[in-house]
Protein backbone atom coordinates (compact mmCIF):
# COMPACT_ATOMS: atom_id res chain seq x y z
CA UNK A 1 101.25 195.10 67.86
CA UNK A 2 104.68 195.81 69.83
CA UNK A 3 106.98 194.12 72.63
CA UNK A 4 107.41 195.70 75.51
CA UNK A 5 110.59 197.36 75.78
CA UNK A 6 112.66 197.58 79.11
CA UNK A 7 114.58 200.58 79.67
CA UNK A 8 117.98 200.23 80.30
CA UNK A 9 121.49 201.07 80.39
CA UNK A 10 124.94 199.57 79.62
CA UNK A 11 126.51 197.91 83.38
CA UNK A 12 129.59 199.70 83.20
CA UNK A 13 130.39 203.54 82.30
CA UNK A 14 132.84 203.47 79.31
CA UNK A 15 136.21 203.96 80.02
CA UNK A 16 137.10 207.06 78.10
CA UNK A 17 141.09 207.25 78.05
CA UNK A 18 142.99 208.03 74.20
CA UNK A 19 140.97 205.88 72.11
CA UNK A 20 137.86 207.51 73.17
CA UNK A 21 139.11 210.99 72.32
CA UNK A 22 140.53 209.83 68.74
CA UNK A 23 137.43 208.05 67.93
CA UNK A 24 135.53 211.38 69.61
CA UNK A 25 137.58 213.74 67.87
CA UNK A 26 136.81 211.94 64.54
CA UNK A 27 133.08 212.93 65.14
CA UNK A 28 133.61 216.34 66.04
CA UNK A 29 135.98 217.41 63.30
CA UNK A 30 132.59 216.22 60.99
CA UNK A 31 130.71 218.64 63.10
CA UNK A 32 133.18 221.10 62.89
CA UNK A 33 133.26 221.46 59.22
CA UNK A 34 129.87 221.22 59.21
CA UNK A 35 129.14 224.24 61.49
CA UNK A 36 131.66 226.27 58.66
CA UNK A 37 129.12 225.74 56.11
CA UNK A 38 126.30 226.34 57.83
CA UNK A 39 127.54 229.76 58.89
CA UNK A 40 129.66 230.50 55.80
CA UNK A 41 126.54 232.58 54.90
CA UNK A 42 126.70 234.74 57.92
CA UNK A 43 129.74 236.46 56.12
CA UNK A 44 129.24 236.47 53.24
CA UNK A 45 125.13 238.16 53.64
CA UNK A 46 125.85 241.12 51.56
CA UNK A 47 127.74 239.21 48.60
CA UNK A 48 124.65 236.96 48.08
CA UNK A 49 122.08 239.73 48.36
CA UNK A 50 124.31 241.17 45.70
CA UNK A 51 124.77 237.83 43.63
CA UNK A 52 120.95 236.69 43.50
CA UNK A 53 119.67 240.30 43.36
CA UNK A 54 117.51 240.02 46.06
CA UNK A 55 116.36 241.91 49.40
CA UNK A 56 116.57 240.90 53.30
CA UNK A 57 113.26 238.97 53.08
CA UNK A 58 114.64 236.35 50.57
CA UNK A 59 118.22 236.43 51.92
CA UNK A 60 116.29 235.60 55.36
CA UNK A 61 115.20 232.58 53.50
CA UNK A 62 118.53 231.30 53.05
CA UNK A 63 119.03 230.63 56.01
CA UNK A 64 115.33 230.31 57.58
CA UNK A 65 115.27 226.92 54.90
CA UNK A 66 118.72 225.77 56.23
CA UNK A 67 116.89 225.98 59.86
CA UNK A 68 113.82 224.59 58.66
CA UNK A 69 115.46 221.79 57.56
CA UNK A 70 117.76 221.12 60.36
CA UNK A 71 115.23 221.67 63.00
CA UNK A 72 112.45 219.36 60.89
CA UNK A 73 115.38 216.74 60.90
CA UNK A 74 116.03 216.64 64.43
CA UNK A 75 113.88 214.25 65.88
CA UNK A 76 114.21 211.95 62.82
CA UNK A 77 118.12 212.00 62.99
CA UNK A 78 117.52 211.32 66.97
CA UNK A 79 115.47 207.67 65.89
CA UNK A 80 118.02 207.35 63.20
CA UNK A 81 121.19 207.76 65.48
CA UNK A 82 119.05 205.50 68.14
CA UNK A 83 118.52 202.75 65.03
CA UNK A 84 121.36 202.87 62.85
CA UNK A 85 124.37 204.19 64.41
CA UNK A 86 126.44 206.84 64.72
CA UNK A 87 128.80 206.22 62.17
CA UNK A 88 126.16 205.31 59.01
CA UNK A 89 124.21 208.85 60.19
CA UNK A 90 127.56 211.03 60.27
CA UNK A 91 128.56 209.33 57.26
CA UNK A 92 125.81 209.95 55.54
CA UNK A 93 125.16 213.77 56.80
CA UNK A 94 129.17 214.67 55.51
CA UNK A 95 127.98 213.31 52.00
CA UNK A 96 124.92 215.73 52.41
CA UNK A 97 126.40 218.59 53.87
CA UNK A 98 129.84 218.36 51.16
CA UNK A 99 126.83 218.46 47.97
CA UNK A 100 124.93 220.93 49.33
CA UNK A 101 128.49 223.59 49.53
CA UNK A 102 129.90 222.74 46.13
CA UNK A 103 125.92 223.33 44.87
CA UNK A 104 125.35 226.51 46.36
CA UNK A 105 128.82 227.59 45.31
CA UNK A 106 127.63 226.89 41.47
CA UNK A 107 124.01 227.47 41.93
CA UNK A 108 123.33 229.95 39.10
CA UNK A 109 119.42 231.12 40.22
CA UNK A 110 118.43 231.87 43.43
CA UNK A 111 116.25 228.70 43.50
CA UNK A 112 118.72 226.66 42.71
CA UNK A 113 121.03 228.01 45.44
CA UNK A 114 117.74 227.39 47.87
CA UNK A 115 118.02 224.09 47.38
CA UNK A 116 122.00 223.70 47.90
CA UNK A 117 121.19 225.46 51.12
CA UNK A 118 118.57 222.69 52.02
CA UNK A 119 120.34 220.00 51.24
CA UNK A 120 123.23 221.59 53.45
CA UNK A 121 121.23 222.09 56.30
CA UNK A 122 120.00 218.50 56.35
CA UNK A 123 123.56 216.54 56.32
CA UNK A 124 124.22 219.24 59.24
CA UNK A 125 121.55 218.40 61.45
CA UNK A 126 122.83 214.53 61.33
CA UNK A 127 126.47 215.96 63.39
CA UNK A 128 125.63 217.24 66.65
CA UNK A 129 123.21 214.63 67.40
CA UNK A 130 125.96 211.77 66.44
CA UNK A 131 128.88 213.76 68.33
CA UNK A 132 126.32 213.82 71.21
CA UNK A 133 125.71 210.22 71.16
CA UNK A 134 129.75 209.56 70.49
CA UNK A 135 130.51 211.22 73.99
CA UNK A 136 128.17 209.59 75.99
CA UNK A 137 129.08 205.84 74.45
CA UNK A 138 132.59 206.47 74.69
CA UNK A 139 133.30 208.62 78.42
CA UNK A 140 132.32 208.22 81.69
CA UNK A 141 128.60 209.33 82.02
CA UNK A 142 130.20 212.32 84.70
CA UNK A 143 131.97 213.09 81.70
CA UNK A 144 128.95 214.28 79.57
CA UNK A 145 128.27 217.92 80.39
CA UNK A 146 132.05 218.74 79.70
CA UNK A 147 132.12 216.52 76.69
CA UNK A 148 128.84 218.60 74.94
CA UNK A 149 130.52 222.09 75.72
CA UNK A 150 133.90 220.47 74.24
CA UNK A 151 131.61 219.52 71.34
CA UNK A 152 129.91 222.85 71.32
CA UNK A 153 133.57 224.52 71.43
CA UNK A 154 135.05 223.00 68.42
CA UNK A 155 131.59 223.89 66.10
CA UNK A 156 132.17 227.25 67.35
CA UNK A 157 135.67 227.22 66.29
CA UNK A 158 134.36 226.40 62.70
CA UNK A 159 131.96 229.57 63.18
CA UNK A 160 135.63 230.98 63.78
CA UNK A 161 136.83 229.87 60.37
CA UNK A 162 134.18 231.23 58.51
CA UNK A 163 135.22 234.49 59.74
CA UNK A 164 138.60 234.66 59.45
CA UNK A 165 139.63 232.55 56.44
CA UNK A 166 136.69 232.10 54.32
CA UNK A 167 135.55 235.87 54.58
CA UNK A 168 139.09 237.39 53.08
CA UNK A 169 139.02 234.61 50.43
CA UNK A 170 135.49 235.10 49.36
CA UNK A 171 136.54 239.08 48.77
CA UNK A 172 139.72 237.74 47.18
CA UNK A 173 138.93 235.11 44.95
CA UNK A 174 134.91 235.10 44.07
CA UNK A 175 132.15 233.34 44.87
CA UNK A 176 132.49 230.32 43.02
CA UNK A 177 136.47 230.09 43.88
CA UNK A 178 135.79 230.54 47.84
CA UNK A 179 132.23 228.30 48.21
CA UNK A 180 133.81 225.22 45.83
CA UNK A 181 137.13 225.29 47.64
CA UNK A 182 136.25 224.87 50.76
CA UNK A 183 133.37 222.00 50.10
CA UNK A 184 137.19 220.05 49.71
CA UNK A 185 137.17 219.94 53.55
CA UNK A 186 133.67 217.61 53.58
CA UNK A 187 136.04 215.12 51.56
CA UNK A 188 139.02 215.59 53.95
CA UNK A 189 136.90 214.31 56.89
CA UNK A 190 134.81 211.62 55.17
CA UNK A 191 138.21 209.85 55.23
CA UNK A 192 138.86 209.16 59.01
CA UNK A 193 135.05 209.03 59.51
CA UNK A 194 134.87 206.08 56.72
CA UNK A 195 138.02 204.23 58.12
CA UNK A 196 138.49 204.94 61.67
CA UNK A 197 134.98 205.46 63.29
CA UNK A 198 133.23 203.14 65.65
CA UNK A 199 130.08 203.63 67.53
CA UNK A 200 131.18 201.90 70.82
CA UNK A 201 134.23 200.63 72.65
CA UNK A 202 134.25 196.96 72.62
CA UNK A 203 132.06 195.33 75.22
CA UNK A 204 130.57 198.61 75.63
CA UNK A 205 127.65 197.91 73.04
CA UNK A 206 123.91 198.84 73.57
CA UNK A 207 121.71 196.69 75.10
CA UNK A 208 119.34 194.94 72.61
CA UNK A 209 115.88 196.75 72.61
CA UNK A 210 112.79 195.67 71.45
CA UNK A 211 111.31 197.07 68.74
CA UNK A 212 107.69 197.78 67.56
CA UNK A 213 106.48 196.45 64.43
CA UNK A 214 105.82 198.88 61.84
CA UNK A 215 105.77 202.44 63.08
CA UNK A 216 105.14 201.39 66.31
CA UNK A 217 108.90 201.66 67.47
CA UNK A 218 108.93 205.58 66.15
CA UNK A 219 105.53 206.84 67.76
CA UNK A 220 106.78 205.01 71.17
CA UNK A 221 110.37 206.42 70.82
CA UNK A 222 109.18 210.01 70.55
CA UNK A 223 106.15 209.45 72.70
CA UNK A 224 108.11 208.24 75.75
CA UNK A 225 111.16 210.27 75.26
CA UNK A 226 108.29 213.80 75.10
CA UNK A 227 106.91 212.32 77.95
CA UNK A 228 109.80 213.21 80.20
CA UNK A 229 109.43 216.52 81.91
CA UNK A 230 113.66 216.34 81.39
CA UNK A 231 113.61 216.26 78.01
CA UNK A 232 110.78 219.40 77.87
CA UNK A 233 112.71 221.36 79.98
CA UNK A 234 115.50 220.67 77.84
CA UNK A 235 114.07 221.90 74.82
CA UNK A 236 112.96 225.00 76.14
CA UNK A 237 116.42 226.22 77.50
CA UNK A 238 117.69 225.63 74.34
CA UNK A 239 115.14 227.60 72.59
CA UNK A 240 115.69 230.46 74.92
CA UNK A 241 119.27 230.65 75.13
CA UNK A 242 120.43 230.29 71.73
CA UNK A 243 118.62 231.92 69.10
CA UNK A 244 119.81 235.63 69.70
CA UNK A 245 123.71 234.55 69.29
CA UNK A 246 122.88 232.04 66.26
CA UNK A 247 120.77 235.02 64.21
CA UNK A 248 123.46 237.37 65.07
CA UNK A 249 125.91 235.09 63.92
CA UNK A 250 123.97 233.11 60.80
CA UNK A 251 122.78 236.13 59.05
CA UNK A 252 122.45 239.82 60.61
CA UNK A 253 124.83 240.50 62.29
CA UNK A 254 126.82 241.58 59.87
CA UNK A 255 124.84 243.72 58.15
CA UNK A 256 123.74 245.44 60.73
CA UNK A 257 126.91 246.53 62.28
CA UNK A 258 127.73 247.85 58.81
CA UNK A 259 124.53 248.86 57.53
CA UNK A 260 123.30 250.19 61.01
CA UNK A 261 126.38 251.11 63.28
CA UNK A 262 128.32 252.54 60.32
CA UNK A 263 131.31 249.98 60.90
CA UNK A 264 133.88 248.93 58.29
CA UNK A 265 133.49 245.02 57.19
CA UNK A 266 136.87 244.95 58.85
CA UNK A 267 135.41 245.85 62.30
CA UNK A 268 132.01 244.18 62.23
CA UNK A 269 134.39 241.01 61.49
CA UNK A 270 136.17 241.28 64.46
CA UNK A 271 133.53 242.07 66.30
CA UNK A 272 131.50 238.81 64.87
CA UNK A 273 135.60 237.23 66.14
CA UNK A 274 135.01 237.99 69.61
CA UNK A 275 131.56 236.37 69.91
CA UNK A 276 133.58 233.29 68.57
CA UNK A 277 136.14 233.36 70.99
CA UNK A 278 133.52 234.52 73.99
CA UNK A 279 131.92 231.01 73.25
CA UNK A 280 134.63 228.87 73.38
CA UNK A 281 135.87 230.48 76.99
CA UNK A 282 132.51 230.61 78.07
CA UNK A 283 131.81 226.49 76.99
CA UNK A 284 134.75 225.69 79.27
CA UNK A 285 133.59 227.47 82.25
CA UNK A 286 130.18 226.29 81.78
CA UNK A 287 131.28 222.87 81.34
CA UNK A 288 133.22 222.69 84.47
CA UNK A 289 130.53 224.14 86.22
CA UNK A 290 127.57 221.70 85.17
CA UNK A 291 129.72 218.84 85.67
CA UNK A 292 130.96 220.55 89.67
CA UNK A 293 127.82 221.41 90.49
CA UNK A 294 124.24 220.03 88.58
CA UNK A 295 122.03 222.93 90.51
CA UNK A 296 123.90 225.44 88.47
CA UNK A 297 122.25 224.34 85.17
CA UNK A 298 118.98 226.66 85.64
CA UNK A 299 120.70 229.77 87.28
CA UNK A 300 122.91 229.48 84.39
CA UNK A 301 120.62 229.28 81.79
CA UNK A 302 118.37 232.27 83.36
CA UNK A 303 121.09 234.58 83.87
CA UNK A 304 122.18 234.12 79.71
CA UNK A 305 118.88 234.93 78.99
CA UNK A 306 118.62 237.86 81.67
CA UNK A 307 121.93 239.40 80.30
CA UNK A 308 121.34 238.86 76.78
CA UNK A 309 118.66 240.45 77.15
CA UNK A 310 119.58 243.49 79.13
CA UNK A 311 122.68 244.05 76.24
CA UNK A 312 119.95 243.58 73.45
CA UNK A 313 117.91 246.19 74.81
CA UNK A 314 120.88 248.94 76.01
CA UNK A 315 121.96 248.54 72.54
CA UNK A 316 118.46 248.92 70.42
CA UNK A 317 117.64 251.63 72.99
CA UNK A 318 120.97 253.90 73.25
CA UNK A 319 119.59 257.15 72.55
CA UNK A 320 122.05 258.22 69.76
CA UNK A 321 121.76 257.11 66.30
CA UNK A 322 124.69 254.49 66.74
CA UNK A 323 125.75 252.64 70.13
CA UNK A 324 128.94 253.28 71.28
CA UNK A 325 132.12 250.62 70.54
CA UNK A 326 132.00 250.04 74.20
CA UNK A 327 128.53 248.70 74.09
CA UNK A 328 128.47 246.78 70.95
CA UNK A 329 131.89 244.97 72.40
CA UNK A 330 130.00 244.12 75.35
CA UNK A 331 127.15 242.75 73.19
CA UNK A 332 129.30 240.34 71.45
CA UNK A 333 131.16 239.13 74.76
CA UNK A 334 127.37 238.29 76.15
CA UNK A 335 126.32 237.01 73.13
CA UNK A 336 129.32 234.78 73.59
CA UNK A 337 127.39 232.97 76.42
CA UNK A 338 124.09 232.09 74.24
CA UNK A 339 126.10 229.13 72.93
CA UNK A 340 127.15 227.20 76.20
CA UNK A 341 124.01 228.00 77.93
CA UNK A 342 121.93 226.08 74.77
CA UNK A 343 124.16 222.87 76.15
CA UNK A 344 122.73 223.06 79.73
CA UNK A 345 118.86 221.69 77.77
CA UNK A 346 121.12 218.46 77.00
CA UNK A 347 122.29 217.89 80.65
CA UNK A 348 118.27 217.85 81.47
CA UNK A 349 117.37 215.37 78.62
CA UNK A 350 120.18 213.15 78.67
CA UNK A 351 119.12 211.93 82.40
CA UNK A 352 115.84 211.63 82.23
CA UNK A 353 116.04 209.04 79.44
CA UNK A 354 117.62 205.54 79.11
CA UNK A 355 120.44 204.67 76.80
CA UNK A 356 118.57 203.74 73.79
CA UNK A 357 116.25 206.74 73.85
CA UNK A 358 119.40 209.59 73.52
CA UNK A 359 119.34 210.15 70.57
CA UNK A 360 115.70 210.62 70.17
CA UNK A 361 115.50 212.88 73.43
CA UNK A 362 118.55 214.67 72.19
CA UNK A 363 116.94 215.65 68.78
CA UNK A 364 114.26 216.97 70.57
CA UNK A 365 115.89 219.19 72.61
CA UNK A 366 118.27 220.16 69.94
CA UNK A 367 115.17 221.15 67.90
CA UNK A 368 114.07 223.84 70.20
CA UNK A 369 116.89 226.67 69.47
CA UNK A 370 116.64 225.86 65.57
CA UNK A 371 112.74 226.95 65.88
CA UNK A 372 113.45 230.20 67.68
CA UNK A 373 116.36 230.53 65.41
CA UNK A 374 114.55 230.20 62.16
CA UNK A 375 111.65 231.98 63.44
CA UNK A 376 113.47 235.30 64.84
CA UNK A 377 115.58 235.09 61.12
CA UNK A 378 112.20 235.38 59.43
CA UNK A 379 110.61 238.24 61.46
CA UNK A 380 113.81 240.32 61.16
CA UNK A 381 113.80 240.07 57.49
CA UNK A 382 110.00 241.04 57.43
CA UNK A 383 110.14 243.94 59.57
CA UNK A 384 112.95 245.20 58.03
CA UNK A 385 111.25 245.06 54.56
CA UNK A 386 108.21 246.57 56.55
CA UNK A 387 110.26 249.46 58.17
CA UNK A 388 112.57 250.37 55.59
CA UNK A 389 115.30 248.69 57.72
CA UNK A 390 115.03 249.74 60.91
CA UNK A 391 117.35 247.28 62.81
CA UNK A 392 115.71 248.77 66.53
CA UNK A 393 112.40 247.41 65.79
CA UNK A 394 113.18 244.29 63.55
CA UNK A 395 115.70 243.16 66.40
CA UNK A 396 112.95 243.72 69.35
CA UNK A 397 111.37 240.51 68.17
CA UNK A 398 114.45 238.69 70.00
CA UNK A 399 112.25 239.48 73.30
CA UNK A 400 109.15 238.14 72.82
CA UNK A 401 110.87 234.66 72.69
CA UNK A 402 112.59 234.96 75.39
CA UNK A 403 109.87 235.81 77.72
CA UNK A 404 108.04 232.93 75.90
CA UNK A 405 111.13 230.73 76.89
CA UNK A 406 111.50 231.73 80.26
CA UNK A 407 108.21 231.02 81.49
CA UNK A 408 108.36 227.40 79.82
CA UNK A 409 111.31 227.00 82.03
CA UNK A 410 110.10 228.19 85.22
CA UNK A 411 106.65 225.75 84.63
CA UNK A 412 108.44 222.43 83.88
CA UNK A 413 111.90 223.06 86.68
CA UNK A 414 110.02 221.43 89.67
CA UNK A 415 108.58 218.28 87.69
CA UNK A 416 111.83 217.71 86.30
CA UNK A 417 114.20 218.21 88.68
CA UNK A 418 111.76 215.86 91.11
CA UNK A 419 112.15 213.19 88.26
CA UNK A 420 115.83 213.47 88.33
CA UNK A 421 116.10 212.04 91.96
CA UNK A 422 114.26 208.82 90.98
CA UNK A 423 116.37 205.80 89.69
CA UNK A 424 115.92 206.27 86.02
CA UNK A 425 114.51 202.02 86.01
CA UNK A 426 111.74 203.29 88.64
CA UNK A 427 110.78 206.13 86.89
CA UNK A 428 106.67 205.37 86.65
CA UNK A 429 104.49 206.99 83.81
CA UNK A 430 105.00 210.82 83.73
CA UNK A 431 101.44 210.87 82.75
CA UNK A 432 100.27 209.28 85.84
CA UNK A 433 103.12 212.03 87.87
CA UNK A 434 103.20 214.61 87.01
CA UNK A 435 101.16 217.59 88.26
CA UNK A 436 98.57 219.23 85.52
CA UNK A 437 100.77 222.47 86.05
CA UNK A 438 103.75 221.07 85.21
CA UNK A 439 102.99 220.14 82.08
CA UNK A 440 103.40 221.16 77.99
């Protein structure tokens, strides 16, 4: 048996102003160390292939578990975040994320250092959702598109870190050394979190909702929330946008702009810099833009995905056996995009739902580049084993979801975009409104 619940929203927009920002930036310095150990294995590929003696199937699984997890988490983390808090959740994901470093820096087998990487990836996936949630209870709803690509910005910035301090100390002090030391910064931000952190500004709290007995509350949360052509649509622009920068960036790029293009470590770093720095100019334009102008959201998204595309495929197809600097710069500058463009599925979910259903619809939509992610990391392992690593056809797979993703997008745009001009409180049943075409 379970209550009826009434959507709604707080009567007032928070007010934003210093406190927010302190209490925001708390949040995002979580999610920023967070993002450095998820990608810390992106540089340091070769070293672990090395260190656990294995090939590019089983160094694929590295990080295809860390995705597994995070994307498996997603919706979960969305209820919890919706349930619990902001605060307990991040709390409890820097606890995670801090074991799971130190283990995988000591992990002495290659199973044990599997499930270090696990138990990283699931204290991850409780950051972005919280930060999320942080922004939109503490700033001005018009505030929200800018505040995600901020978000988005600062995680980037820890992809940053990973490539310029923790790569030169990993080749200069050791494994052990360079993965222990840094699980320090997990502690370092578990102090402000612990002390300083609230969920809302005062008189700003959620309104009371009522919940379902038993599971009832979960299966209507996720239920209601998948119901909204919004929060579909959301998903599927992030699948399609940011997979081919976060496999680039998590695992393969590196080794194959050494192992491929012939580049020095020293090169291939900087190149894996300017994706970095690409993404955080790129999150700021985005951000102004979605927040200017709302139509811009889908020619956005489309043209990342048309461009990525085109730079993927000049690149795998250039006719000599390596692509010129020229072309591999302009790779990483596009690639640079993949990021922001993922941010644009949250500015489609976050309207479509009511208050206490963002963090739910959030996970959801934050699920959908994980899956792509995880399941382009696997087939480029597999056809590389399968090919005797040929990086032309292993990388190809990066099309087949994209055309996948595209036409999602194109099918659910009307039905959303019509059920973004209704009051959110008169928003009837999608089931009973939405066209059979429009549909997942």
């Amino acid at each position: 048996m379970s209550l009826p619940a009434q959507p709604s929203r707080p009567p007032l927009d928070p007010p934003g102003g210093r406190r927010a920002l302190a209490v925001w930036a708390i949040g995002v310095a979580v999610y920023f160390v967070a993002v450095i150990f998820r990608t810390s294995l992106g540089v340091a590929g070769l070293d672990a292939a090395d260190r656990f003696r294995v090939g590019a199937s089983a160094l694929a699984t590295f990080s295809l578990l860390q995705l597994l997890v995070y994307a498996g988490m997603q919706i979960p983390v969305g209820l919890m975040v919706d349930r619990l808090g902001t605060k307990r959740v991040l709390t409890l994901g820097a606890t995670l994320f801090t074991v799971g470093q130190l283990g995988f820096a000591l992990a002495p087998s290659y199973g044990t250092a599997l499930a270090a990487r696990a138990l990283l990836g699931c204290g991850d996936a409780m950051t972005f959702i919280s930060v999320l949630r942080l922004g939109t209870r503490w700033f001005p709803a018009r505030r929200g598109p800018l505040m995600a690509q901020l978000a988005g910005l600062v995680g980037m910035a820890g992809n940053l870190v990973s490539t310029l301090v923790l790569a030169p100390v990993l080749h200069g002090v050791g494994w052990v050394p360079a993965f222990a030391g840094s699980s320090v910064a997990g502690l370092v931000v578990m102090v402000p979190l612990v002390l300083f952190l609230r969920d809302h500004p005062e008189g700003h709290a959620p309104p009371p909702v009522a919940r379902a007995v038993g599971g009832g509350f979960v299966r209507r949360q996720i239920a209601d929330s998948w119901r909204q052509p919004g929060t579909r649509l959301g998903l599927w622009v992030h699948f399609t946008t940011q997979f081919p920068a976060m496999v680039f960036l998590l695992l393969w790029g590196m080794p194959f702009l050494v192992e491929a293009q012939g580049l020095t470590r020293t090169t291939a770093g900087g190149l894996m810099t300017l994706i970095v720095v690409a993404n955080m100019g790129f999150g700021l334009l985005y951000g102004q833009l979605v927040g200017r102008r709302q139509a811009a959201r889908i020619p956005l998204a489309l043209g990342t995905v048309a461009v990525t595309a085109a730079l993927w495929g000049a690149v795998l197809a250039y006719p000599g056996e390596r692509a010129p600097m020229w072309l591999l710069t302009a790779l990483c500058v596009v690639l640079g995009t993949c990021g922001p463009a993922s941010m644009i599925g949250f500015d489609f979910a976050r309207p479509a739902n009511p208050a206490e259903r963002q963090g739910t619809a959030s996970g959801i939509t934050n699920m959908g580049g994980f899956l792509a992610s995880m399941t382009t990391l696997l087939a480029v392992g597999v056809l590389l084993d399968a090919t005797g690593d040929d990086y032309r056809i292993a990388f190809s797979s990066v099309f087949f979801l994209e055309v996948l993703g595209v036409t999602r997008i194109l099918r659910l745009r009307p039905a959303a975009l019509a059920r973004e001009r209704l009051p959110l409180a008169t928003v009837p049943d999608p089931d009973q409104v939405t066209p059979a075409r429009a549909r997942t």
